[in-house]
Protein backbone atom coordinates (compact mmCIF):
# COMPACT_ATOMS: atom_id res chain seq x y z
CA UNK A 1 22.57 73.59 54.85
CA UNK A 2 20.33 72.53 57.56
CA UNK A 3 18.90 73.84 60.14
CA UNK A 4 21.54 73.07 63.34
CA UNK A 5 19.93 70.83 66.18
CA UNK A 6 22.40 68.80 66.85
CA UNK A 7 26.28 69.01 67.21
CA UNK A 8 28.78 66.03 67.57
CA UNK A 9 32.46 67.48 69.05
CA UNK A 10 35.27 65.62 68.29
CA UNK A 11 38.27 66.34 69.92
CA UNK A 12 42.29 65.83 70.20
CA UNK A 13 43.45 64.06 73.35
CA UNK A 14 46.12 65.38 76.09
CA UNK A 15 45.74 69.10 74.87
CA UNK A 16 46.76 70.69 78.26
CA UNK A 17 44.68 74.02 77.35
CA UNK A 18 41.79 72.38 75.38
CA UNK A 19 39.58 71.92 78.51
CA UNK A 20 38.73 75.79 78.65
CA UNK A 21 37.75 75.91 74.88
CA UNK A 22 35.46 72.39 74.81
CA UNK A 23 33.42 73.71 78.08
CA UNK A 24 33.22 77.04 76.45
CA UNK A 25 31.76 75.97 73.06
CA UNK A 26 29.56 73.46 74.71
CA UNK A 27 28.24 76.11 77.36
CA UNK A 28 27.95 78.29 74.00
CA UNK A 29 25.80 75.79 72.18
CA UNK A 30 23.60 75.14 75.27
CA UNK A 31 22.42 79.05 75.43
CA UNK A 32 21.30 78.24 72.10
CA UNK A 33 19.57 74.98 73.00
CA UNK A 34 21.47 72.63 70.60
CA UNK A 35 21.99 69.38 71.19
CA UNK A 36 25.44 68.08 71.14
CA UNK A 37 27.07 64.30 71.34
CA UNK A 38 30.90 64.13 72.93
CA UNK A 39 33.52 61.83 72.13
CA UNK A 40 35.11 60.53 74.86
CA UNK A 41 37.76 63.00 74.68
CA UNK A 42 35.41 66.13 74.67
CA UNK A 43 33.72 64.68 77.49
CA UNK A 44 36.58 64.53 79.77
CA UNK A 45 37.75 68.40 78.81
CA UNK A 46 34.16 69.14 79.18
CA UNK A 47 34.08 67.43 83.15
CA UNK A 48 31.02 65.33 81.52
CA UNK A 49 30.55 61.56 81.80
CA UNK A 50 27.97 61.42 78.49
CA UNK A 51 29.75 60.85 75.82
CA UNK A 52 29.51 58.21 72.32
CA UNK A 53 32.56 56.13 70.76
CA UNK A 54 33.80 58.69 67.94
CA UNK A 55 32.28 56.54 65.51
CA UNK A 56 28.49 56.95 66.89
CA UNK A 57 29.28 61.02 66.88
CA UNK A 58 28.40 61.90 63.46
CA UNK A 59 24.74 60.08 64.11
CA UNK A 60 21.81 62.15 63.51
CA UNK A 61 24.18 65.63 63.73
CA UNK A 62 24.18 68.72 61.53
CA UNK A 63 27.28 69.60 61.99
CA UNK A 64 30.67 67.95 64.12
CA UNK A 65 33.06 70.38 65.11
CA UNK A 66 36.92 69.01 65.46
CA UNK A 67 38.74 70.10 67.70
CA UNK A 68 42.88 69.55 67.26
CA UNK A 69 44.62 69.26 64.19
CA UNK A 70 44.90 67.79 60.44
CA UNK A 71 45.17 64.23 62.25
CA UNK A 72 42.38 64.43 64.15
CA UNK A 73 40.71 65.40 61.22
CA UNK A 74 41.32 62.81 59.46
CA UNK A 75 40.06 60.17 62.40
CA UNK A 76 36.89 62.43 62.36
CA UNK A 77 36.25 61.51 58.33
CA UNK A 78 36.51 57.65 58.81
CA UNK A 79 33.96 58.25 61.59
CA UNK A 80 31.71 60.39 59.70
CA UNK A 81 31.84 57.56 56.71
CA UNK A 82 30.46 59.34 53.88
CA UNK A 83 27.63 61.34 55.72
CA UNK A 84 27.22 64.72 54.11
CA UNK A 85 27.77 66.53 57.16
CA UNK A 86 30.15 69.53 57.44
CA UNK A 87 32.78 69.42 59.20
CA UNK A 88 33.95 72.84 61.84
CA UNK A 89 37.98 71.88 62.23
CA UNK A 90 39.45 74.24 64.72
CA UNK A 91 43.34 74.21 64.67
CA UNK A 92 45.16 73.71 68.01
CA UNK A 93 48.89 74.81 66.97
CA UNK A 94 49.60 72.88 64.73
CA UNK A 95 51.09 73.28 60.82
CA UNK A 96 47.35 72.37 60.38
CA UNK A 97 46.75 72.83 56.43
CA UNK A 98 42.99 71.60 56.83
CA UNK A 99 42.25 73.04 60.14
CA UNK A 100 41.75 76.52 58.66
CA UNK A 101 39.47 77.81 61.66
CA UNK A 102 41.69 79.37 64.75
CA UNK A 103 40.94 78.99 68.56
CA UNK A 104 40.76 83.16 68.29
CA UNK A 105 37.89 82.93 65.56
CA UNK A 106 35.89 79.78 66.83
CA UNK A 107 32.95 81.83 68.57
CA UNK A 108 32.41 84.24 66.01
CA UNK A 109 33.07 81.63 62.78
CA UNK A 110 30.47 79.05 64.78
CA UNK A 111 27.77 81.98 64.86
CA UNK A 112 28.54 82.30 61.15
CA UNK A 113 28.07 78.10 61.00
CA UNK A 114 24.57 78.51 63.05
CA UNK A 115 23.35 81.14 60.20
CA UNK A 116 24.50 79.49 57.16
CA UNK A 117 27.20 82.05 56.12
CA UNK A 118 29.68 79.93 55.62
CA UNK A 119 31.92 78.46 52.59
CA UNK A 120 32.02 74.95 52.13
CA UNK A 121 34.93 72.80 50.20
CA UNK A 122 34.45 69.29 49.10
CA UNK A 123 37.43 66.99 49.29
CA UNK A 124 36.58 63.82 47.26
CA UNK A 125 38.14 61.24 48.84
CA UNK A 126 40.54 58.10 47.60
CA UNK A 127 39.15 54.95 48.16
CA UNK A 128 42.04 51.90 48.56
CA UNK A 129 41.69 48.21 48.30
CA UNK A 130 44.29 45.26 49.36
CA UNK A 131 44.21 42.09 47.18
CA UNK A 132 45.45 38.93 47.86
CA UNK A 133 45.13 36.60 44.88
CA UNK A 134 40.97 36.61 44.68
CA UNK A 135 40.58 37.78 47.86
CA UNK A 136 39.94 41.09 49.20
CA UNK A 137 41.38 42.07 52.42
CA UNK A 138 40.70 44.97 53.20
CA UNK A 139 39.04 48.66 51.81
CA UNK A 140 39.70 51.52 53.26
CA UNK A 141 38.87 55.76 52.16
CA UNK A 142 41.29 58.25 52.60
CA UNK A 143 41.16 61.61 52.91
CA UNK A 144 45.15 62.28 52.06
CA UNK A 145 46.84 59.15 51.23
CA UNK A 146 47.46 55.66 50.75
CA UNK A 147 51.25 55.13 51.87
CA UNK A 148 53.45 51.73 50.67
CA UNK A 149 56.50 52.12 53.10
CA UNK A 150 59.55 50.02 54.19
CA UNK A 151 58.71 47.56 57.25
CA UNK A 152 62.71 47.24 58.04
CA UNK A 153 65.20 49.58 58.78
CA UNK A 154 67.79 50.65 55.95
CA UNK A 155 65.70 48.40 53.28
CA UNK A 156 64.34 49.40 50.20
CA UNK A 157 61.08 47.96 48.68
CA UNK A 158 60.37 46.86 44.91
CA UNK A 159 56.92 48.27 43.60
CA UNK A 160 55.20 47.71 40.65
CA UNK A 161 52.79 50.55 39.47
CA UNK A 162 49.99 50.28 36.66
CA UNK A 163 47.33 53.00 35.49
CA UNK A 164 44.77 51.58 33.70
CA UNK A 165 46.46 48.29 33.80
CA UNK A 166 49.03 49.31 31.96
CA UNK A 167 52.38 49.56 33.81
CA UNK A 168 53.71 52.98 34.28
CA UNK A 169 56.97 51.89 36.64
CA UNK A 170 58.64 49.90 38.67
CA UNK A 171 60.10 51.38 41.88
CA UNK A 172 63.03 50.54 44.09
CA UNK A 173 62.28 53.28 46.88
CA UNK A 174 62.20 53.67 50.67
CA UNK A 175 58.33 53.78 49.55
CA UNK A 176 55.35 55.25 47.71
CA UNK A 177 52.87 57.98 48.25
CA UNK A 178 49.31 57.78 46.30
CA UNK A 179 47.59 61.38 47.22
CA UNK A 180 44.61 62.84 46.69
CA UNK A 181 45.02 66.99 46.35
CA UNK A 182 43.81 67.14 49.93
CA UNK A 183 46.76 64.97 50.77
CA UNK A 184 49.21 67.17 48.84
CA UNK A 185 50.13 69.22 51.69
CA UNK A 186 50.77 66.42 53.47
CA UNK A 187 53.35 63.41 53.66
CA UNK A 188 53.18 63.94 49.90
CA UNK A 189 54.66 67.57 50.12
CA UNK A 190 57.39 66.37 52.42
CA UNK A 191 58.62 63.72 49.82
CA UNK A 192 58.91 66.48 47.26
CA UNK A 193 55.40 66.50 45.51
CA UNK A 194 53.62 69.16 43.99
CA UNK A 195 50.98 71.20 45.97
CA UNK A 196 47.75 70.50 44.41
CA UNK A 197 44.87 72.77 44.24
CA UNK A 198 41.92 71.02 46.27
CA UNK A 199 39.13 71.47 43.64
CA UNK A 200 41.67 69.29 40.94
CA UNK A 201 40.42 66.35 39.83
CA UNK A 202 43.55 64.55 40.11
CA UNK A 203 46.29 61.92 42.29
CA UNK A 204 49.31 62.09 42.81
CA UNK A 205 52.13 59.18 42.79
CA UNK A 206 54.89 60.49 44.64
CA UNK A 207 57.91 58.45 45.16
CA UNK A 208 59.99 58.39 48.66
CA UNK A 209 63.77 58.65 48.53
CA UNK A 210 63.97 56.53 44.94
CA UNK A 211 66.91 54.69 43.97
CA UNK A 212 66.27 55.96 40.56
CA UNK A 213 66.90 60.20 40.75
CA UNK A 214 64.86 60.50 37.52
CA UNK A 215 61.77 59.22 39.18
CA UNK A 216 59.38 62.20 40.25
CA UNK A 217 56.26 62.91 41.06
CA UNK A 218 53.48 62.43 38.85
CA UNK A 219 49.83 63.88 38.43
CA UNK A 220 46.72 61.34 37.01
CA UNK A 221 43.57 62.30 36.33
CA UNK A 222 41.07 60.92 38.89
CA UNK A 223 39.45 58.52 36.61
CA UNK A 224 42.41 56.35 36.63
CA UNK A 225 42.64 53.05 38.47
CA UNK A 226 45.77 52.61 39.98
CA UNK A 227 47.62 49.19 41.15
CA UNK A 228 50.68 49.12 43.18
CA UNK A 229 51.83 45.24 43.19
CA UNK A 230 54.31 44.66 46.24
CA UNK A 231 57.55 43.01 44.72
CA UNK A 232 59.27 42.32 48.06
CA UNK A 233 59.36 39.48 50.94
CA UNK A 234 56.32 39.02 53.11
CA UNK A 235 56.56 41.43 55.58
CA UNK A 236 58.65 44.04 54.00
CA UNK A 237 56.04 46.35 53.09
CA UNK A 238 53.52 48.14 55.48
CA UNK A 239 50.55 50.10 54.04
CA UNK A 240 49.12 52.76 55.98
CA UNK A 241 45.79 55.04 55.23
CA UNK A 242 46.33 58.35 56.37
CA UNK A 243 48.99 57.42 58.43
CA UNK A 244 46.37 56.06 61.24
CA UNK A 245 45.23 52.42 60.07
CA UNK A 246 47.54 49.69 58.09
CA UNK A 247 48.94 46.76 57.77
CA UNK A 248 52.08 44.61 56.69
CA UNK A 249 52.06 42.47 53.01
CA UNK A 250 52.76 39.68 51.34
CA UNK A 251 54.72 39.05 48.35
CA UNK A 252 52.49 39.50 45.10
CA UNK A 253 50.01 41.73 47.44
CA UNK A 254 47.95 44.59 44.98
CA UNK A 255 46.87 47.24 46.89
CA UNK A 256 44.17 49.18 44.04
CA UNK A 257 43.79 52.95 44.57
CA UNK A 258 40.66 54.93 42.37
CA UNK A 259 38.32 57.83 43.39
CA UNK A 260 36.26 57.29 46.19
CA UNK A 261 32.12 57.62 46.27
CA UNK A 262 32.52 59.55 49.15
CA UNK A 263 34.13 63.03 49.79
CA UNK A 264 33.89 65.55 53.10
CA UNK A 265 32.54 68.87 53.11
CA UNK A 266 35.06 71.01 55.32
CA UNK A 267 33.96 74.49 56.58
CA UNK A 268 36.00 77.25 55.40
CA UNK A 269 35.94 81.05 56.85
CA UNK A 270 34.40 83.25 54.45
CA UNK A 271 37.63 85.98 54.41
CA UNK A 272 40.01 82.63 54.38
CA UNK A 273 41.01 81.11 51.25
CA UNK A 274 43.15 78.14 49.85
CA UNK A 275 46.05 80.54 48.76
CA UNK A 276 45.75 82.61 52.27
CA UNK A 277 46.06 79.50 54.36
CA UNK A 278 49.21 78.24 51.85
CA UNK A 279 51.03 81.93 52.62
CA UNK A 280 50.00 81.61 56.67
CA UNK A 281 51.48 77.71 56.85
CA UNK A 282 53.91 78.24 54.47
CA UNK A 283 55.44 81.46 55.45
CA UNK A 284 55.52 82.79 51.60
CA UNK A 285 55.66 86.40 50.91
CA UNK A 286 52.80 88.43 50.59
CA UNK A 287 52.30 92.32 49.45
């Protein structure tokens, strides 16, 4: 890793008690005359009036430290846009499955950070593209998901799925969840999917509420290239990347999920691994 000048912070807004923490770390990285770039949100905890659009963070950093939860997480990763910069995620409270770092350990696991004793994962990303006819719409990389929901209430939506562009189902669901294993803690989980170990080289299709009980999850090897063709009205269907940006289709819209180019290196503590965080968040048993 290398050597720390510069930090970006990005941070969670209206946290009532995040104020002490941001001035704290930024006091802390002052002392040790690094440079640091604020969101807007950091700023105002931090009683400064510098600060960058979260997009303009990541620029010409060594490191961004987020400050919140999984969510805010996952707004940091679309800003840092396939930059191979770690990433410091500090959970505020929440469930929190990729915010490993505590508001208890942030000094002494950031002093670990500055020295280079530190474990880093790499999430590969999914990228996602939306077709209509020739054209494409939109493209979008996700950390977690790609999500093909119902737009109306008590509606259910007609999906066509192909791997490989050969078709694998057609479902008649309250939606559809395309994961990576990052993502399979998430929305993914919820719906009944399998919890998949990060450094798998796999997605995950998981159905939501299907009409058909014999449809369940299934696991794909990376590689694959996989088409979702919306079935239903215009305006039925809403697609959503990682549940922060989306939009409504059309009838005969393909929206084309495959491995992304780009993935996010997240900073783990040394003594904390994926099975210790599961048992923590997920209240299993331990000896």
């Amino acid at each position: 890793m290398a050597t720390i000048e510069t930090v970006g912070i990005i941070s969670k807004p209206r946290i009532e008690h995040a104020a002490p923490l941001v001035s704290g770390v930024v006091q802390w990285l002052a002392r040790r005359d690094i440079k640091i770039h604020l969101d807007e949100e950091s700023a105002r905890y931090a009683g400064s009036t510098q600060f960058l659009p979260r997009a303009d963070v990541p620029r010409d950093v060594q490191l961004v430290i987020v400050l919140g939860g999984d969510g805010t997480l996952l707004s940091a990763a679309r800003a840092i846009g396939g930059r191979d910069i770690p990433i410091f995620a500090v959970n505020f409270g929440g469930l929190g499955f990729l915010t490993a770092i505590t508001v208890e350990e942030v000094y002494a696991q950031l002093a670990h950070a500055l020295h280079g004793d530190l474990l880093i994962g790499r999430r590969r990303m999914l990228h996602c593209e939306l077709w209509r006819g020739a054209t494409l719409v939109s493209a979008h990389d996700a950390l977690n998901d790609a999500v093909l929901s119902k737009a109306e209430i008590a509606r259910m939506i007609d999906l066509e799925v192909n791997v490989d562009e050969k078709l694998m189902c057609v479902y008649k669901a309250d939606g559809l969840i395309v994961s990576t294993p990052t993502g399979s803690t998430a929305y993914s989980l919820s719906a009944g999917g399998p919890i998949v170990y990060p450094s798998v080289a796999a997605f995950c299709i998981t159905p939501i509420c299907p009409h058909t009980l014999t449809n369940r999850p299934v696991i794909l090897p990376d590689e694959s290239a996989i088409e979702v063709i919306n079935r239903g009205d215009d305006s039925t269907t809403y697609l959503t990347i990682d549940g922060q940006v989306g939009e409504l289709l059309e009838k005969g819209d393909r929206v084309v999920c495959r491995r992304s180019q780009h993935s996010i290196s997240l900073i783990r503590p040394p003594d904390k691994l994926f099975f210790d965080v599961l048992r923590e968040k997920l209240k299993w048993g331990s000896r």
